[in-house]
Protein backbone atom coordinates (compact mmCIF):
# COMPACT_ATOMS: atom_id res chain seq x y z
CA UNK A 1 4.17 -27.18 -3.38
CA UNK A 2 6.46 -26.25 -0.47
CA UNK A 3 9.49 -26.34 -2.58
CA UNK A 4 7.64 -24.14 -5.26
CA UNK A 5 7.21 -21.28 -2.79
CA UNK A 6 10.36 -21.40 -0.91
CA UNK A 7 11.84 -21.23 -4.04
CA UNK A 8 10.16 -18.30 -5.42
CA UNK A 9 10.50 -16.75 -2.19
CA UNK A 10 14.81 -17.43 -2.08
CA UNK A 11 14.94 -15.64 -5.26
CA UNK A 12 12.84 -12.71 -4.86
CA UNK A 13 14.12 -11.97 -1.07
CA UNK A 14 17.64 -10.53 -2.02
CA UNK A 15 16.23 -8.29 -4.35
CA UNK A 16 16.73 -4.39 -3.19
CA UNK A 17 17.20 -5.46 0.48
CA UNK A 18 19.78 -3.70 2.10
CA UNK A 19 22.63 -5.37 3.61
CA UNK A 20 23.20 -2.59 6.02
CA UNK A 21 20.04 -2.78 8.18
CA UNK A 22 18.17 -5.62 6.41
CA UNK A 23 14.96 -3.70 5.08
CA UNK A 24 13.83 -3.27 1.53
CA UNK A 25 14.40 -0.38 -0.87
CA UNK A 26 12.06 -1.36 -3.59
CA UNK A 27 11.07 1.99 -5.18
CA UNK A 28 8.92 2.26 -8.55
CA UNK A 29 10.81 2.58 -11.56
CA UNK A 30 14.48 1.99 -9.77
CA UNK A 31 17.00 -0.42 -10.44
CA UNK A 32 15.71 -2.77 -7.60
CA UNK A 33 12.11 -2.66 -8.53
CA UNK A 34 12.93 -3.20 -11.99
CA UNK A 35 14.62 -6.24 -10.88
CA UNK A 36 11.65 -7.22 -8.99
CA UNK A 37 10.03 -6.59 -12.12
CA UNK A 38 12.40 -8.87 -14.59
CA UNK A 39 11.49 -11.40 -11.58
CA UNK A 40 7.95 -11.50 -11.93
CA UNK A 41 9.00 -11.88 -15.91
CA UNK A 42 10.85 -14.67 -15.16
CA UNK A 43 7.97 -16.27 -13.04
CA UNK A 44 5.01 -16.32 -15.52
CA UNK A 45 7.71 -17.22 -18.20
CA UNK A 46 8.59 -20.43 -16.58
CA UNK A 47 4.71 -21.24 -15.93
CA UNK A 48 3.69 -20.30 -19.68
CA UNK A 49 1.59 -17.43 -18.42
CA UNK A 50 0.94 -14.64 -21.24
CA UNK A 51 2.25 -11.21 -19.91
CA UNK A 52 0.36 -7.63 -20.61
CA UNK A 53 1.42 -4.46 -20.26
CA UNK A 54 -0.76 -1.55 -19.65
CA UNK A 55 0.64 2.23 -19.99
CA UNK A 56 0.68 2.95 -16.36
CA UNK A 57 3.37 0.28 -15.51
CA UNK A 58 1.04 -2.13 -13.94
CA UNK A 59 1.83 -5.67 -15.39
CA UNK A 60 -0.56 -9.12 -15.57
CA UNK A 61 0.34 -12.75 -16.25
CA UNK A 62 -2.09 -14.26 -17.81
CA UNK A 63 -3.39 -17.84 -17.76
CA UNK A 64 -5.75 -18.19 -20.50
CA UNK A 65 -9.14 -20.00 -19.78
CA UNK A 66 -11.59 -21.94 -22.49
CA UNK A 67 -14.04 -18.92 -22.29
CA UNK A 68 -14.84 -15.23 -22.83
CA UNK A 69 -16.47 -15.42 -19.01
CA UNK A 70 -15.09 -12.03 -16.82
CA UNK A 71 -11.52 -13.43 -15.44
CA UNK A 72 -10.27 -13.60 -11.78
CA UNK A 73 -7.57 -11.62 -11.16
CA UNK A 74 -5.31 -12.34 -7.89
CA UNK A 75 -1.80 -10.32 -7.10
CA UNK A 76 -0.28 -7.47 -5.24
CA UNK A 77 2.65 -5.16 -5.60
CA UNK A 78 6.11 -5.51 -5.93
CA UNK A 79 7.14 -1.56 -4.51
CA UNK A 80 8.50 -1.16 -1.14
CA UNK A 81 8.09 1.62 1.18
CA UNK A 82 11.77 3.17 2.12
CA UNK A 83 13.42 0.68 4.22
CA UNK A 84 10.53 -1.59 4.36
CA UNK A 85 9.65 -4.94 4.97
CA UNK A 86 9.53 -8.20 2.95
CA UNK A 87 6.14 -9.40 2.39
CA UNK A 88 4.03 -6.57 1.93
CA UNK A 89 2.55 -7.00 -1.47
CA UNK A 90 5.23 -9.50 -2.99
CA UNK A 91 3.96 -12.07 -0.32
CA UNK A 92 0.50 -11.76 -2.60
CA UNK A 93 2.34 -12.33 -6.28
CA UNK A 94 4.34 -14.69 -4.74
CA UNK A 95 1.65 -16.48 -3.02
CA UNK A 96 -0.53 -16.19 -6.78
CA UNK A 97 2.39 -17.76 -8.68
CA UNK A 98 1.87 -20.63 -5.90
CA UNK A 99 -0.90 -21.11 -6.03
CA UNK A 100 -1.36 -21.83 -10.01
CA UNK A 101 1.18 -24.66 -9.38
CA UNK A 102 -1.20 -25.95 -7.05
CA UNK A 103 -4.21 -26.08 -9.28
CA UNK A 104 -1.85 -27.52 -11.59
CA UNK A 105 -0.65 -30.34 -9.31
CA UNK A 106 -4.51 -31.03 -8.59
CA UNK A 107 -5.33 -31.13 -12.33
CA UNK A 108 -7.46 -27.96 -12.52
CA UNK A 109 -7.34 -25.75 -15.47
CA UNK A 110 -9.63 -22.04 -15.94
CA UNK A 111 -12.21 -21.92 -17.64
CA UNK A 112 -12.57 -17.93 -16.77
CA UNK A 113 -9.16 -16.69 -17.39
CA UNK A 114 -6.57 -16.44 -14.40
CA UNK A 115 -4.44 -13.19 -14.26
CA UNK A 116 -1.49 -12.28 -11.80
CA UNK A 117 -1.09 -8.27 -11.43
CA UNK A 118 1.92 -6.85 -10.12
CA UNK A 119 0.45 -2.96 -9.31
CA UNK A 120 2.84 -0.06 -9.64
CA UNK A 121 3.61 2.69 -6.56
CA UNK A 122 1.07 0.98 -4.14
CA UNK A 123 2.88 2.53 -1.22
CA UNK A 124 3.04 6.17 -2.41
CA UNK A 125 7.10 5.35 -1.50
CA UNK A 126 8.04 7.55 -4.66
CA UNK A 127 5.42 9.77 -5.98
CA UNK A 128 3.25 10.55 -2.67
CA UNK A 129 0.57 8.91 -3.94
CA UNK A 130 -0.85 5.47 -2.72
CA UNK A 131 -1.61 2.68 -5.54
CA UNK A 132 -1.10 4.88 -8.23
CA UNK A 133 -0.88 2.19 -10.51
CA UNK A 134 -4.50 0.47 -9.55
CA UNK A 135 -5.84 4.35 -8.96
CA UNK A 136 -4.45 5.04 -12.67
CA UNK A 137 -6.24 1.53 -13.94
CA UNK A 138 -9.21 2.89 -12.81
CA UNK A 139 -9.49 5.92 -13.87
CA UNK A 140 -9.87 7.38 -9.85
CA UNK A 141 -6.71 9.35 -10.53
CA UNK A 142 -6.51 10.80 -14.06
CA UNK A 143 -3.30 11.42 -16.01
CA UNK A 144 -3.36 14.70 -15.75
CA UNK A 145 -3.35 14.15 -12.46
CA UNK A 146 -0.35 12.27 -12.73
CA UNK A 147 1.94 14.02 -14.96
CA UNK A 148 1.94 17.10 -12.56
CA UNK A 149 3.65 14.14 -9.99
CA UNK A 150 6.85 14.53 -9.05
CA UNK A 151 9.58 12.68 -7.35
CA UNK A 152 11.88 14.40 -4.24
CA UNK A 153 13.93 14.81 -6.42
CA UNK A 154 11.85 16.97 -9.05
CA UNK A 155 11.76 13.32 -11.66
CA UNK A 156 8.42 13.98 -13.00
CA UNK A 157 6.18 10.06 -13.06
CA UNK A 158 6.52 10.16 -16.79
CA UNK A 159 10.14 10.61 -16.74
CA UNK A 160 11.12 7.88 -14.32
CA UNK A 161 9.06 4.89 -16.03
CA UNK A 162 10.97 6.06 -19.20
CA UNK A 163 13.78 5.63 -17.19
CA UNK A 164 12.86 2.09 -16.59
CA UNK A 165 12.55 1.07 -20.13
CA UNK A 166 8.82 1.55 -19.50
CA UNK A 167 5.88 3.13 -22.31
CA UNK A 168 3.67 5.29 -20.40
CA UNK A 169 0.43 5.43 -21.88
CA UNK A 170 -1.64 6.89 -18.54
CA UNK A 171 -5.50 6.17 -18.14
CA UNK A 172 -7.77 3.52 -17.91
CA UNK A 173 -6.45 0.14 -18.65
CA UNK A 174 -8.32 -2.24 -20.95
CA UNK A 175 -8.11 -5.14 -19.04
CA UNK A 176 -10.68 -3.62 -16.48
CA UNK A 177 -13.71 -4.60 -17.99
CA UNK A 178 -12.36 -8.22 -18.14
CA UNK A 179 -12.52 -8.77 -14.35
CA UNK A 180 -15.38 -10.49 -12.74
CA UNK A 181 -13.69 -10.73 -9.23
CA UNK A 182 -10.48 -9.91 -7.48
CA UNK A 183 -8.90 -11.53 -4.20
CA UNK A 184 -5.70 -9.76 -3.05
CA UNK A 185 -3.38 -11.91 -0.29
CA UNK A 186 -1.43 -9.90 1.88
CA UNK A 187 0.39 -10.24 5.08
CA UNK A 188 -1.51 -9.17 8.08
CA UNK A 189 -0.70 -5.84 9.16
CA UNK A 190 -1.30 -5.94 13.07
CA UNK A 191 -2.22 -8.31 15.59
CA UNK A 192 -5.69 -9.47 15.35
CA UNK A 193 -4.81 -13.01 13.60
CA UNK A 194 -2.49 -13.24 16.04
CA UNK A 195 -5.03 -12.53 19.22
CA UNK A 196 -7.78 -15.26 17.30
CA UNK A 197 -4.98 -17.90 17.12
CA UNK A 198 -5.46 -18.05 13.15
CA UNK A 199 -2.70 -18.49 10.77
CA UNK A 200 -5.47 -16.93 7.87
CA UNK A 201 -7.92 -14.87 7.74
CA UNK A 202 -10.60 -12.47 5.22
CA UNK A 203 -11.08 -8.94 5.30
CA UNK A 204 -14.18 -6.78 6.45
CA UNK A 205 -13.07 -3.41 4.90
CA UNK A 206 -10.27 -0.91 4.93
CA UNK A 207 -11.01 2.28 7.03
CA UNK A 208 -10.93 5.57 5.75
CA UNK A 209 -7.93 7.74 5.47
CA UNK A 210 -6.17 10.60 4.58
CA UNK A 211 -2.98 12.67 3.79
CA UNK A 212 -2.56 15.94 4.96
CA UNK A 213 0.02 18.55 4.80
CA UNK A 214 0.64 21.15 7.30
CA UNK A 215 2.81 24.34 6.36
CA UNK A 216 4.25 26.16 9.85
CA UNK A 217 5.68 29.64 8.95
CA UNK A 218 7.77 31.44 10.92
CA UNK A 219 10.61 33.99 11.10
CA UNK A 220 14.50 32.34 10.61
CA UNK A 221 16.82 33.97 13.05
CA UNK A 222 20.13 32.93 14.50
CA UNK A 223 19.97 30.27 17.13
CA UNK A 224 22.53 31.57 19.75
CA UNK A 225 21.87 35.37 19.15
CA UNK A 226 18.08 35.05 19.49
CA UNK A 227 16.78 34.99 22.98
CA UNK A 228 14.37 32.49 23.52
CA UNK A 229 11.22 35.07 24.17
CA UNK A 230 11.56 36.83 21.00
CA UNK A 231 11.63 33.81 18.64
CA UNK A 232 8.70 32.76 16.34
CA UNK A 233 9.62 29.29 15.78
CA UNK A 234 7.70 27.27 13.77
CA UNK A 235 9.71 23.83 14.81
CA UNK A 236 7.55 24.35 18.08
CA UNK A 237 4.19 24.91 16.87
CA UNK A 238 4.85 21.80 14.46
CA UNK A 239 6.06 19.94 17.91
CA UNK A 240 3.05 20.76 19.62
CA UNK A 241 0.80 19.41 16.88
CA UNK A 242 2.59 16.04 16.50
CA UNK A 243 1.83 15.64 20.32
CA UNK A 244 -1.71 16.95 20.02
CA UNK A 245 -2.01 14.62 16.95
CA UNK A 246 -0.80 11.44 19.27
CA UNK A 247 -3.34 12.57 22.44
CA UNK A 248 -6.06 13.34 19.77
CA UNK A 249 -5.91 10.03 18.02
CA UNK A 250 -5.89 8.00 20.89
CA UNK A 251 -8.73 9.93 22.17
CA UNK A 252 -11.14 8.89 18.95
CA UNK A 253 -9.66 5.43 19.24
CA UNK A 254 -7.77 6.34 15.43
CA UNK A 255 -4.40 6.95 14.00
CA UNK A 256 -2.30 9.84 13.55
CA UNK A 257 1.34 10.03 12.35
CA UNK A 258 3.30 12.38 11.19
CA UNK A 259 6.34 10.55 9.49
CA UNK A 260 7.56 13.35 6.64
CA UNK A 261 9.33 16.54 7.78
CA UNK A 262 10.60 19.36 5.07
CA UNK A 263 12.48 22.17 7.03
CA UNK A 264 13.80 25.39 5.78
CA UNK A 265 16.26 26.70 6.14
CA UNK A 266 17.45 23.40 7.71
CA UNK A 267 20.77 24.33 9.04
CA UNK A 268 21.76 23.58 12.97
CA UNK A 269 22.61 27.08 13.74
CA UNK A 270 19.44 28.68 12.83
CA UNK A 271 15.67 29.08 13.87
CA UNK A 272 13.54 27.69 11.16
CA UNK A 273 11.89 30.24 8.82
CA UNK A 274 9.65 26.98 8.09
CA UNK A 275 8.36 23.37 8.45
CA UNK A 276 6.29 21.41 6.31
CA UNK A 277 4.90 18.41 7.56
CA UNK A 278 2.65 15.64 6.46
CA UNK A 279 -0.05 13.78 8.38
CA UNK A 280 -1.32 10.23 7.55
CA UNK A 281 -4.75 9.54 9.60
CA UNK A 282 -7.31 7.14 9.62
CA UNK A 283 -10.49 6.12 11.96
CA UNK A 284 -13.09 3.41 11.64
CA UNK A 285 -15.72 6.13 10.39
CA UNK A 286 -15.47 8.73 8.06
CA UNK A 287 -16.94 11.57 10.66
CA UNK A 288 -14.35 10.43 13.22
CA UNK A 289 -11.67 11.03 11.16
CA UNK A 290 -12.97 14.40 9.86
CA UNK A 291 -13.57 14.90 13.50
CA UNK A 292 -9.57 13.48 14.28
CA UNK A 293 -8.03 16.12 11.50
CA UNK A 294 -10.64 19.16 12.94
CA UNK A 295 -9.06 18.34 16.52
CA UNK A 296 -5.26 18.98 15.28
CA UNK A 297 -5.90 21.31 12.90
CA UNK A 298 -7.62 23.12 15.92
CA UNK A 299 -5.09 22.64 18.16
CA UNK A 300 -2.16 23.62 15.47
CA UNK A 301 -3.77 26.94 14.98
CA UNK A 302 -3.88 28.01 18.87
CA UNK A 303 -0.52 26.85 19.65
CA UNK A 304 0.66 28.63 16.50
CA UNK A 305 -1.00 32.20 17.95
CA UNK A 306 1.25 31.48 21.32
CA UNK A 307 3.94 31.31 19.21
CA UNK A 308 3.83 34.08 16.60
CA UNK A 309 3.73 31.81 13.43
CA UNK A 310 0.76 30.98 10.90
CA UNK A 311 0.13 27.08 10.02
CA UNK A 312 -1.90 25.84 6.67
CA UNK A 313 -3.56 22.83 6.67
CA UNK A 314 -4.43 21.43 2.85
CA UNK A 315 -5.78 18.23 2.24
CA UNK A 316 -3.77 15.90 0.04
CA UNK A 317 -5.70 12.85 -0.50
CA UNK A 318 -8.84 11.15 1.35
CA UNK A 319 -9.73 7.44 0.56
CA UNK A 320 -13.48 6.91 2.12
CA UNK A 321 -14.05 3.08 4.13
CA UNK A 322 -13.94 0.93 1.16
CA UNK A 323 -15.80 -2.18 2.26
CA UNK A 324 -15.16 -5.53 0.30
CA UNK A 325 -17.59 -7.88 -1.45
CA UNK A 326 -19.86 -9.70 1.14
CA UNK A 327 -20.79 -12.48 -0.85
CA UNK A 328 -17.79 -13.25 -2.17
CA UNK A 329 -16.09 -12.94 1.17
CA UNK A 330 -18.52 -15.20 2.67
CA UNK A 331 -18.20 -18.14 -0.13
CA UNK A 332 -14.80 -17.91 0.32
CA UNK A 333 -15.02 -18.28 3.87
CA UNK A 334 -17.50 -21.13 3.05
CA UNK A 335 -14.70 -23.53 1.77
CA UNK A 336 -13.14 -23.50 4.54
CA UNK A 337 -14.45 -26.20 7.74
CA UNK A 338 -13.39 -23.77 10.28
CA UNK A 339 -14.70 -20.53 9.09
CA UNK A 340 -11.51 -18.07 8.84
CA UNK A 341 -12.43 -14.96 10.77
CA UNK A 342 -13.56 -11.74 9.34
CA UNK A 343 -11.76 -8.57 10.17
CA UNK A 344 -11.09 -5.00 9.43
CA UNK A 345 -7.72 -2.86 8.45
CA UNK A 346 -6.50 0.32 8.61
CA UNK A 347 -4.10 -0.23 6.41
CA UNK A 348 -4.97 1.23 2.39
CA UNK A 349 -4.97 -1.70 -0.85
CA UNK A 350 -4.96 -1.61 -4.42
CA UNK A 351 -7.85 -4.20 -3.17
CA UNK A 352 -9.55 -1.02 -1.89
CA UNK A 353 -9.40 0.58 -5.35
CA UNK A 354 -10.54 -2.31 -7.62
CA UNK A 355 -13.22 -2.48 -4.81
CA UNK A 356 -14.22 1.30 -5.31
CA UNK A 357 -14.26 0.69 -9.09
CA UNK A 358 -17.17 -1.76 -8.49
CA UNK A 359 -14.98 -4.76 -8.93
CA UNK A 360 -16.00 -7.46 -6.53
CA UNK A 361 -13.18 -8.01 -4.84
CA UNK A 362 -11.89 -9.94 -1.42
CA UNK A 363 -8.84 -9.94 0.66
CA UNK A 364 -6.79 -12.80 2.54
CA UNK A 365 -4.70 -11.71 5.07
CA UNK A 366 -1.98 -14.23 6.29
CA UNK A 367 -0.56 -13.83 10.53
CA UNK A 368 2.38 -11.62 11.09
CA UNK A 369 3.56 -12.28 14.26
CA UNK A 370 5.00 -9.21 15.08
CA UNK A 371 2.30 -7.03 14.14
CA UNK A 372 5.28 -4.83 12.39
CA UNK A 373 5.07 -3.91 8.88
CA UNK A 374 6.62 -1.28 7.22
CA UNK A 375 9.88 -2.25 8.65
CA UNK A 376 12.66 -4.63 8.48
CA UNK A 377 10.82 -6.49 11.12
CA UNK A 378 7.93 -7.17 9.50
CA UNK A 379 7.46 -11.06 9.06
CA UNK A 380 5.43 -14.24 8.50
CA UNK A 381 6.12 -18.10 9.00
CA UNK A 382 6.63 -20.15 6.30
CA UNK A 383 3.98 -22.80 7.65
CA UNK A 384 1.54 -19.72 7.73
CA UNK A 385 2.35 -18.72 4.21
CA UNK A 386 1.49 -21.71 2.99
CA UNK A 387 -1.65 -21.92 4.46
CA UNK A 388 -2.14 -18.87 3.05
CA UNK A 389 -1.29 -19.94 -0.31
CA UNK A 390 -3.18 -23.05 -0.15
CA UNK A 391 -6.23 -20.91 0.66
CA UNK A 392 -5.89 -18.40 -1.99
CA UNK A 393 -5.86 -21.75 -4.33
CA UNK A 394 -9.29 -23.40 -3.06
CA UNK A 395 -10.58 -19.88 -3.61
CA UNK A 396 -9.08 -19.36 -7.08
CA UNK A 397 -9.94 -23.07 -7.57
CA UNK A 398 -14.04 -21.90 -6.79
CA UNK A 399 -13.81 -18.65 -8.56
CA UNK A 400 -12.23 -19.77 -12.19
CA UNK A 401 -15.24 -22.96 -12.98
């Protein structure tokens, strides 16, 4: 079993890393991804797994059980945020493919049917929007929805899985109603396995979060022949916010950061005219973080009255605490002699989504040692992942009688 995964795992880990700085450009419907993609091809080909395709470029490898029974899906994503880290999401396929050949090797077969989903555009890396390919599945984001989606580069969604050899088709897939339960593997993201001493452990719930854009306005001017008391510069009133965002967060015991800057008219010599930024927040409660984004908005909108410019707050997306399947969290703890612990994230799932959809669904999360994701630095030990792997077995093993 060893050999299986570090063999899976020597393959995939080339794929769309950058030799540069190390870190993973995996974007949906790319070259890389689609090599990711041919990968995961490869994979259930070599295990006899039956592949299906939905329209919304999600794919599942099927093993087949004896029965009509609702099936047990397990899985991740394959998508990368830009310059991102190795395990998060392909640690979960690769982990799934694992752990079939250990049922295998213990003579275990399905009677409920056994899929392995590789989600599209989980980490919004592309089209802004976070497990688009589970939110599309679903039916939480509708295709109207997401042919208005475009790419930085103006590529609308429907364009750029044509341009990856893929047939959209956009809306509910029909392999929803066939799931009876879903368990989702995924490196830890944060310290808390660490702190316990625990190579594995099973998630609580996600937290709720949101996207937000704010739009600073200003007046562009010439930045040597402008005296410093008659500008209305919107880079400041942005500035002050992302500070204000930092002391706010910390305050509610939350997390705001403003990674995404658009800036007009973007040229060195000049006061900006503009500045559009984007906010990603989350708290443990829902009325803390509606209380968090209140706070900066508040903030923003003094600050941008001291500086003669207007700011525009508009919601993008809000994803309410999703909170995962108690009984089947607790029987899967139950397999286990030393109960694995129990514990939250902040960080947002296609787990989340299946979860919202009413699917009963669990997550294992698997130590990260760093406490770094989303970056090159993000990592997990090999005698970890395979305790990981050998857990997300016994529970497939329970979960497919």
């Amino acid at each position: 079993m060893p050999d299986d995964f570090e063999r899976m795992w020597a393959t995939l880990a080339p794929l769309g890393r950058s030799s540069a700085g190390g870190g993973y450009f995996r974007q949906p419907f790319a070259s890389a991804e689609g090599e990711c993609r041919a990968w995961f091809a490869e994979q259930a080909e070599a295990r006899g797994l039956r592949l299906e395709h939905d329209g919304n470029g999600n794919t599942i490898a099927w093993w087949d059980g004896t029965t009509d029974e609702p099936a047990v899906l397990v899985g991740s994503h394959l998508d990368s945020v830009l310059d991102g880290g190795a395990y998060d999401g392909p640690l979960g396929i690769v982990s799934s493919f694992a752990a079939i050949d250990r049922l295998r090797e213990r003579g275990l077969a399905p009677v409920r049917s056994l899929g392995v989903a590789a989600f599209a555009e989980e980490e919004g890396s592309r089209f802004g929007l976070a497990c688009l390919g589970s939110r599309l599945a679903t039916g939480t984001t509708t295709p109207a929805q997401a042919r208005e989606l475009r790419d930085p580069d103006g590529v609308s969604l429907l364009d750029a899985m044509a341009g990856a050899g893929l047939e959209p088709e956009l809306g509910p897939s029909p392999w929803l109603a066939r799931i009876g339960a879903f368990v989702e593997l995924h490196v830890e993201q944060g310290r808390d396995l660490v702190h316990r001493d625990r190579a594995v452990g099973l998630a609580s719930a996600i937290w709720p979060h949101g996207r937000y854009r704010f739009d600073f306005a200003g007046e562009a001017n010439h930045a040597g022949a402008t005296a410093m008391e008659d500008r209305h510069d919107p880079m400041l009133t942005y500035a002050m916010t992302a500070l204000a965002a930092n002391k706010q967060a910390r305050l509610a015991g939350g997390r705001a950061t403003f990674g995404r800057l658009d800036v007009g008219p973007n040229a060195t010599n000049a006061v900006p005219s503009r500045v559009t930024a984007w906010l990603d927040a989350r708290c443990a409660e829902e009325a803390a973080l509606a209380d968090l984004i209140g706070a900066i908005a508040k903030q923003a909108a003094e600050r941008a009255g001291r500086d003669g410019t207007a700011v525009r707050v508009t919601t993008e997306s809000v994803s309410p605490e999703v909170r995962f399947d108690e009984d089947l969290t607790a029987r899967l703890a139950a397999l286990h002699p030393t109960s694995p612990p129990v514990i939250p994230t902040a960080a947002g799932h296609d787990a989340g989504v299946l979860a919202t959809a009413g699917i009963p669904t669990a997550m294992l999360f698997v130590r990260n040692p760093t406490g770094v994701s989303h970056s090159p630095a993000e990592h997990a030990e090999t005698a970890d992942c395979l305790a990981g792997v050998e857990a997300l077995a016994d529970a497939v093993a329970e979960l497919i009688r």
